[in-house]
N, C-alpha and C. Protein backbone atom coordinates (compact mmCIF):
# COMPACT_ATOMS: atom_id res chain seq x y z
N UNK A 1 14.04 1.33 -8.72
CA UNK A 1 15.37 1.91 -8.53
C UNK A 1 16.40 0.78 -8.58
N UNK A 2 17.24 1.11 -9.40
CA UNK A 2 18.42 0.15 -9.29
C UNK A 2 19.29 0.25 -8.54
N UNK A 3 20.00 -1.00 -8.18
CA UNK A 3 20.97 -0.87 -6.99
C UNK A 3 22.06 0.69 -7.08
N UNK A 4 22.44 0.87 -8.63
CA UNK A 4 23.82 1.57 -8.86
C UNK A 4 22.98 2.77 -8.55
N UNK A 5 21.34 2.88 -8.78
CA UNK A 5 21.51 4.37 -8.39
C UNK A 5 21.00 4.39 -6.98
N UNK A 6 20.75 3.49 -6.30
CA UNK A 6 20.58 3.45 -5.18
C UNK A 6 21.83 3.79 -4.14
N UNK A 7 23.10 3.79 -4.28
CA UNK A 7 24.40 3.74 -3.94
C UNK A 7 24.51 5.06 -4.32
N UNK A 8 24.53 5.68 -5.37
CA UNK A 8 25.11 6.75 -5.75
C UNK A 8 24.05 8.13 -5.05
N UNK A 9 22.39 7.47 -4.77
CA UNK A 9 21.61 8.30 -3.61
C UNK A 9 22.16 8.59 -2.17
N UNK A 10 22.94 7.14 -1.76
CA UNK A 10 22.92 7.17 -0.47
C UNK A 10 24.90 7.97 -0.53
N UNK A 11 25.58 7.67 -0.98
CA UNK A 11 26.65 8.47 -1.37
C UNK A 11 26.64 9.84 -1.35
N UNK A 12 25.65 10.38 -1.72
CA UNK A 12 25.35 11.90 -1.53
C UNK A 12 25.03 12.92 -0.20
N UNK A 13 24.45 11.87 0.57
CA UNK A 13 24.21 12.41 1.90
C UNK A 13 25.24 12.44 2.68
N UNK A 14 24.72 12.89 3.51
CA UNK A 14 25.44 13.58 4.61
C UNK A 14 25.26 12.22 5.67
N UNK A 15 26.68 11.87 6.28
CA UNK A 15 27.09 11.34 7.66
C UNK A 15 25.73 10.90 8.46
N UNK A 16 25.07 12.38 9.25
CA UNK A 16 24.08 12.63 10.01
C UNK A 16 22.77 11.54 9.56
N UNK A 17 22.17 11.79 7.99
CA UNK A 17 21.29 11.26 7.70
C UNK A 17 21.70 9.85 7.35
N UNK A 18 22.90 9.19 6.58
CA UNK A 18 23.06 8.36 7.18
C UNK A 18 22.92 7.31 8.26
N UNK A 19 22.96 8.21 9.32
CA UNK A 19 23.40 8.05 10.70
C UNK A 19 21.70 7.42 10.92
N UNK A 20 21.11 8.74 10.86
CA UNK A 20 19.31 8.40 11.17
C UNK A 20 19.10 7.75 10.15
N UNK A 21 19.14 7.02 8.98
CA UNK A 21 18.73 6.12 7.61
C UNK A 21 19.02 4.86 8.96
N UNK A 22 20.15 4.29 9.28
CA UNK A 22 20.51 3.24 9.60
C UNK A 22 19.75 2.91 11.17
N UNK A 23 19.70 3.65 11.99
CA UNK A 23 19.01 3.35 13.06
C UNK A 23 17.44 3.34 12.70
N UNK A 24 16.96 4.24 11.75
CA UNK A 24 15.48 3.80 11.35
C UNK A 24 14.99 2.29 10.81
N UNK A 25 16.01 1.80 9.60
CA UNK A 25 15.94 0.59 9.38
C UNK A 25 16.19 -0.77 10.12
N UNK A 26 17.49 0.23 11.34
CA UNK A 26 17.04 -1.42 12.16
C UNK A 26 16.04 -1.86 12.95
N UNK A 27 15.57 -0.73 13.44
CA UNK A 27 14.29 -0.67 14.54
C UNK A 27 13.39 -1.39 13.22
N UNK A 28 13.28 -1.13 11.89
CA UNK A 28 12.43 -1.75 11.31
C UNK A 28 12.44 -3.12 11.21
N UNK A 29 13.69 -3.51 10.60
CA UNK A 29 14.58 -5.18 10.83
C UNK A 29 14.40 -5.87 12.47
N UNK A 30 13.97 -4.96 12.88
CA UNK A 30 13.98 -5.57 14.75
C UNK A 30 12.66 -6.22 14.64
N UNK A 31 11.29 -4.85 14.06
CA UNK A 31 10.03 -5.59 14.17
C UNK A 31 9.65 -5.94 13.63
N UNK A 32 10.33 -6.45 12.35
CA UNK A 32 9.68 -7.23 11.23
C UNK A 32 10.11 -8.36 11.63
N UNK A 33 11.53 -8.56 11.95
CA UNK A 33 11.97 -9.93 12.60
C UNK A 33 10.75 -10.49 13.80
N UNK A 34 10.70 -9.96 15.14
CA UNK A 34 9.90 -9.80 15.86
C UNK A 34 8.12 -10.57 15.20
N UNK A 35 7.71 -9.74 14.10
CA UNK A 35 6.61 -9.90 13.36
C UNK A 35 6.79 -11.51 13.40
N UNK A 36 7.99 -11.75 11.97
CA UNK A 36 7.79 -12.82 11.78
C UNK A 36 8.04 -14.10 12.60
N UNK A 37 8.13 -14.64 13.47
CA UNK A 37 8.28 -15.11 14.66
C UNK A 37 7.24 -15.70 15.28
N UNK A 38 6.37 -14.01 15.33
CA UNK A 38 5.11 -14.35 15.87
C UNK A 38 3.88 -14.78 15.15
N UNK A 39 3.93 -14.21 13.94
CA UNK A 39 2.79 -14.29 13.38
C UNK A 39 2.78 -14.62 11.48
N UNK A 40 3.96 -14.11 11.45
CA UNK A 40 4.32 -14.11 9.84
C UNK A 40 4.40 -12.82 9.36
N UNK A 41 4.72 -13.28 8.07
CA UNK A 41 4.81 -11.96 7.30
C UNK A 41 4.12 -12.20 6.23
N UNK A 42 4.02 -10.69 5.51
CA UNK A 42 3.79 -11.33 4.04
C UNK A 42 4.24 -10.63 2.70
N UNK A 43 5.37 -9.90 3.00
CA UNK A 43 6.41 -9.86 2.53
C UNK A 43 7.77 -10.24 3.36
N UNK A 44 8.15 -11.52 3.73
CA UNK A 44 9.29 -11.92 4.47
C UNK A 44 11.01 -11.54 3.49
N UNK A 45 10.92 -10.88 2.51
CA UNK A 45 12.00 -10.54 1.13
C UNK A 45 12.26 -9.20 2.11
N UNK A 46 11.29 -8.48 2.55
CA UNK A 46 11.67 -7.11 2.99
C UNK A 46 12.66 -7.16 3.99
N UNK A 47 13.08 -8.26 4.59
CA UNK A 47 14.19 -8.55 5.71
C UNK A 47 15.49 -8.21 5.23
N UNK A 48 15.42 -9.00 4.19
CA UNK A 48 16.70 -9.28 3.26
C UNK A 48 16.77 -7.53 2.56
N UNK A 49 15.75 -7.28 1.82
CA UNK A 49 16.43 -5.88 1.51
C UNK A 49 16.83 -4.90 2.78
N UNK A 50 16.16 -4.83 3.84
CA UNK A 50 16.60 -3.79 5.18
C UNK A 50 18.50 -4.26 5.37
N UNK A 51 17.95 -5.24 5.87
CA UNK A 51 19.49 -6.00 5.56
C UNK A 51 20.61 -5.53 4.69
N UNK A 52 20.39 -5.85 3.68
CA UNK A 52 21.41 -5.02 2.65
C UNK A 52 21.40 -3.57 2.36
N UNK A 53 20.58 -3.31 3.10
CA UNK A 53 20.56 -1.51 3.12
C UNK A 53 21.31 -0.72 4.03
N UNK A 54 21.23 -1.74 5.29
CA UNK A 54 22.05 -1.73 6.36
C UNK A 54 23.72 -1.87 6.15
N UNK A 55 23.58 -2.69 5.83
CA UNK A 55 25.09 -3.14 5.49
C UNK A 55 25.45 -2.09 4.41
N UNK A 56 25.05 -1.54 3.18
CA UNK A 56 25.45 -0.75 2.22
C UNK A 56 25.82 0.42 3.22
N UNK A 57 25.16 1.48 4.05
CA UNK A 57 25.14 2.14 4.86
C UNK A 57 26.08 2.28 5.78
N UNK A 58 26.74 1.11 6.52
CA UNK A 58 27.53 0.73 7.13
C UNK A 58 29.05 0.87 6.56
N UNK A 59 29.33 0.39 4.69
CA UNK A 59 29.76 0.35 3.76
C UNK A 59 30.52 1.80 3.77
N UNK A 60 29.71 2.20 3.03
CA UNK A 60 29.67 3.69 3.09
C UNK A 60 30.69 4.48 4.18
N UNK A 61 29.97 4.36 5.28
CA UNK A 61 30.28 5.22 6.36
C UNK A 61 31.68 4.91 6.75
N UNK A 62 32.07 3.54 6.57
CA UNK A 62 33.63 2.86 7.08
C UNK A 62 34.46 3.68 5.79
N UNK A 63 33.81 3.53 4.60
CA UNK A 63 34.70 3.90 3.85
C UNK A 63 35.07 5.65 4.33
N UNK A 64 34.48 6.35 4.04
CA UNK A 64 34.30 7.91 4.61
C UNK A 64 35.60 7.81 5.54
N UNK A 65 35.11 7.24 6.76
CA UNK A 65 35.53 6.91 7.80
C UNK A 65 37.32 6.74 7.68
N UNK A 66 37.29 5.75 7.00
CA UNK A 66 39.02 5.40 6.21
C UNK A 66 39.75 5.89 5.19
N UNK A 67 39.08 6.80 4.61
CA UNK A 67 39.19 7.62 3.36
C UNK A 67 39.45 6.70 2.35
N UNK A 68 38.82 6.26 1.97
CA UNK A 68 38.77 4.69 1.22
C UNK A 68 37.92 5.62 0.06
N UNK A 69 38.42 5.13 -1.57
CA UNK A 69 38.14 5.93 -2.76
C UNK A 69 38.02 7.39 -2.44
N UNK A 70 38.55 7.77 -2.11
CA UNK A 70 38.60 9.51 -2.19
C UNK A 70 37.47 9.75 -1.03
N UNK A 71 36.55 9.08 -0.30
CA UNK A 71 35.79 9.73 0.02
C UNK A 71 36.37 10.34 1.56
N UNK A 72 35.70 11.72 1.50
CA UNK A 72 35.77 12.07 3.42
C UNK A 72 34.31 12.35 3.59
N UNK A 73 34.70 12.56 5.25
CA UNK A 73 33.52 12.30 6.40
C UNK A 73 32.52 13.57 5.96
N UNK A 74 31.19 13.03 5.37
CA UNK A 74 30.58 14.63 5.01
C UNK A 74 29.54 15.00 6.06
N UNK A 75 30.25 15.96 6.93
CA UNK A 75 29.18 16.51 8.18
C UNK A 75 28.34 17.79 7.62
């Protein structure tokens, strides 16, 4: 999947799932961090994508949020 259609997936949803997308991935970013620390990883790249998934998500929602490009809040 490419980034542009990756954006234009998460663009489609709804606020709510959003909402649960972003708290699922950090609890993931918590124990993978956590992981690696203790023991390693062995995909340590998967940080960095949660990361930017997070932040895209975040992206998103401010924009909604501000009505930034046409978008509104989709409940």
């Amino acid at each position: 999947m490419t980034a542009k259609q990756k954006v234009k997936e998460l663009r489609e949803k709804q606020d709510s799932e959003l909402e649960f997308d972003r708290k699922e991935l950090g609890q993931e970013l918590f124990d993978l961090r956590f992981k690696s620390s203790a023991e390693g990883l062995a995909n340590p790249n998967r940080i960095r994508e949660i990361r930017r998934s997070v932040a895209l998500i975040n992206t998103i929602l401010n924009e909604r949020a501000n009505g930034i490009r046409g978008a509104s809040p989709k409940v």
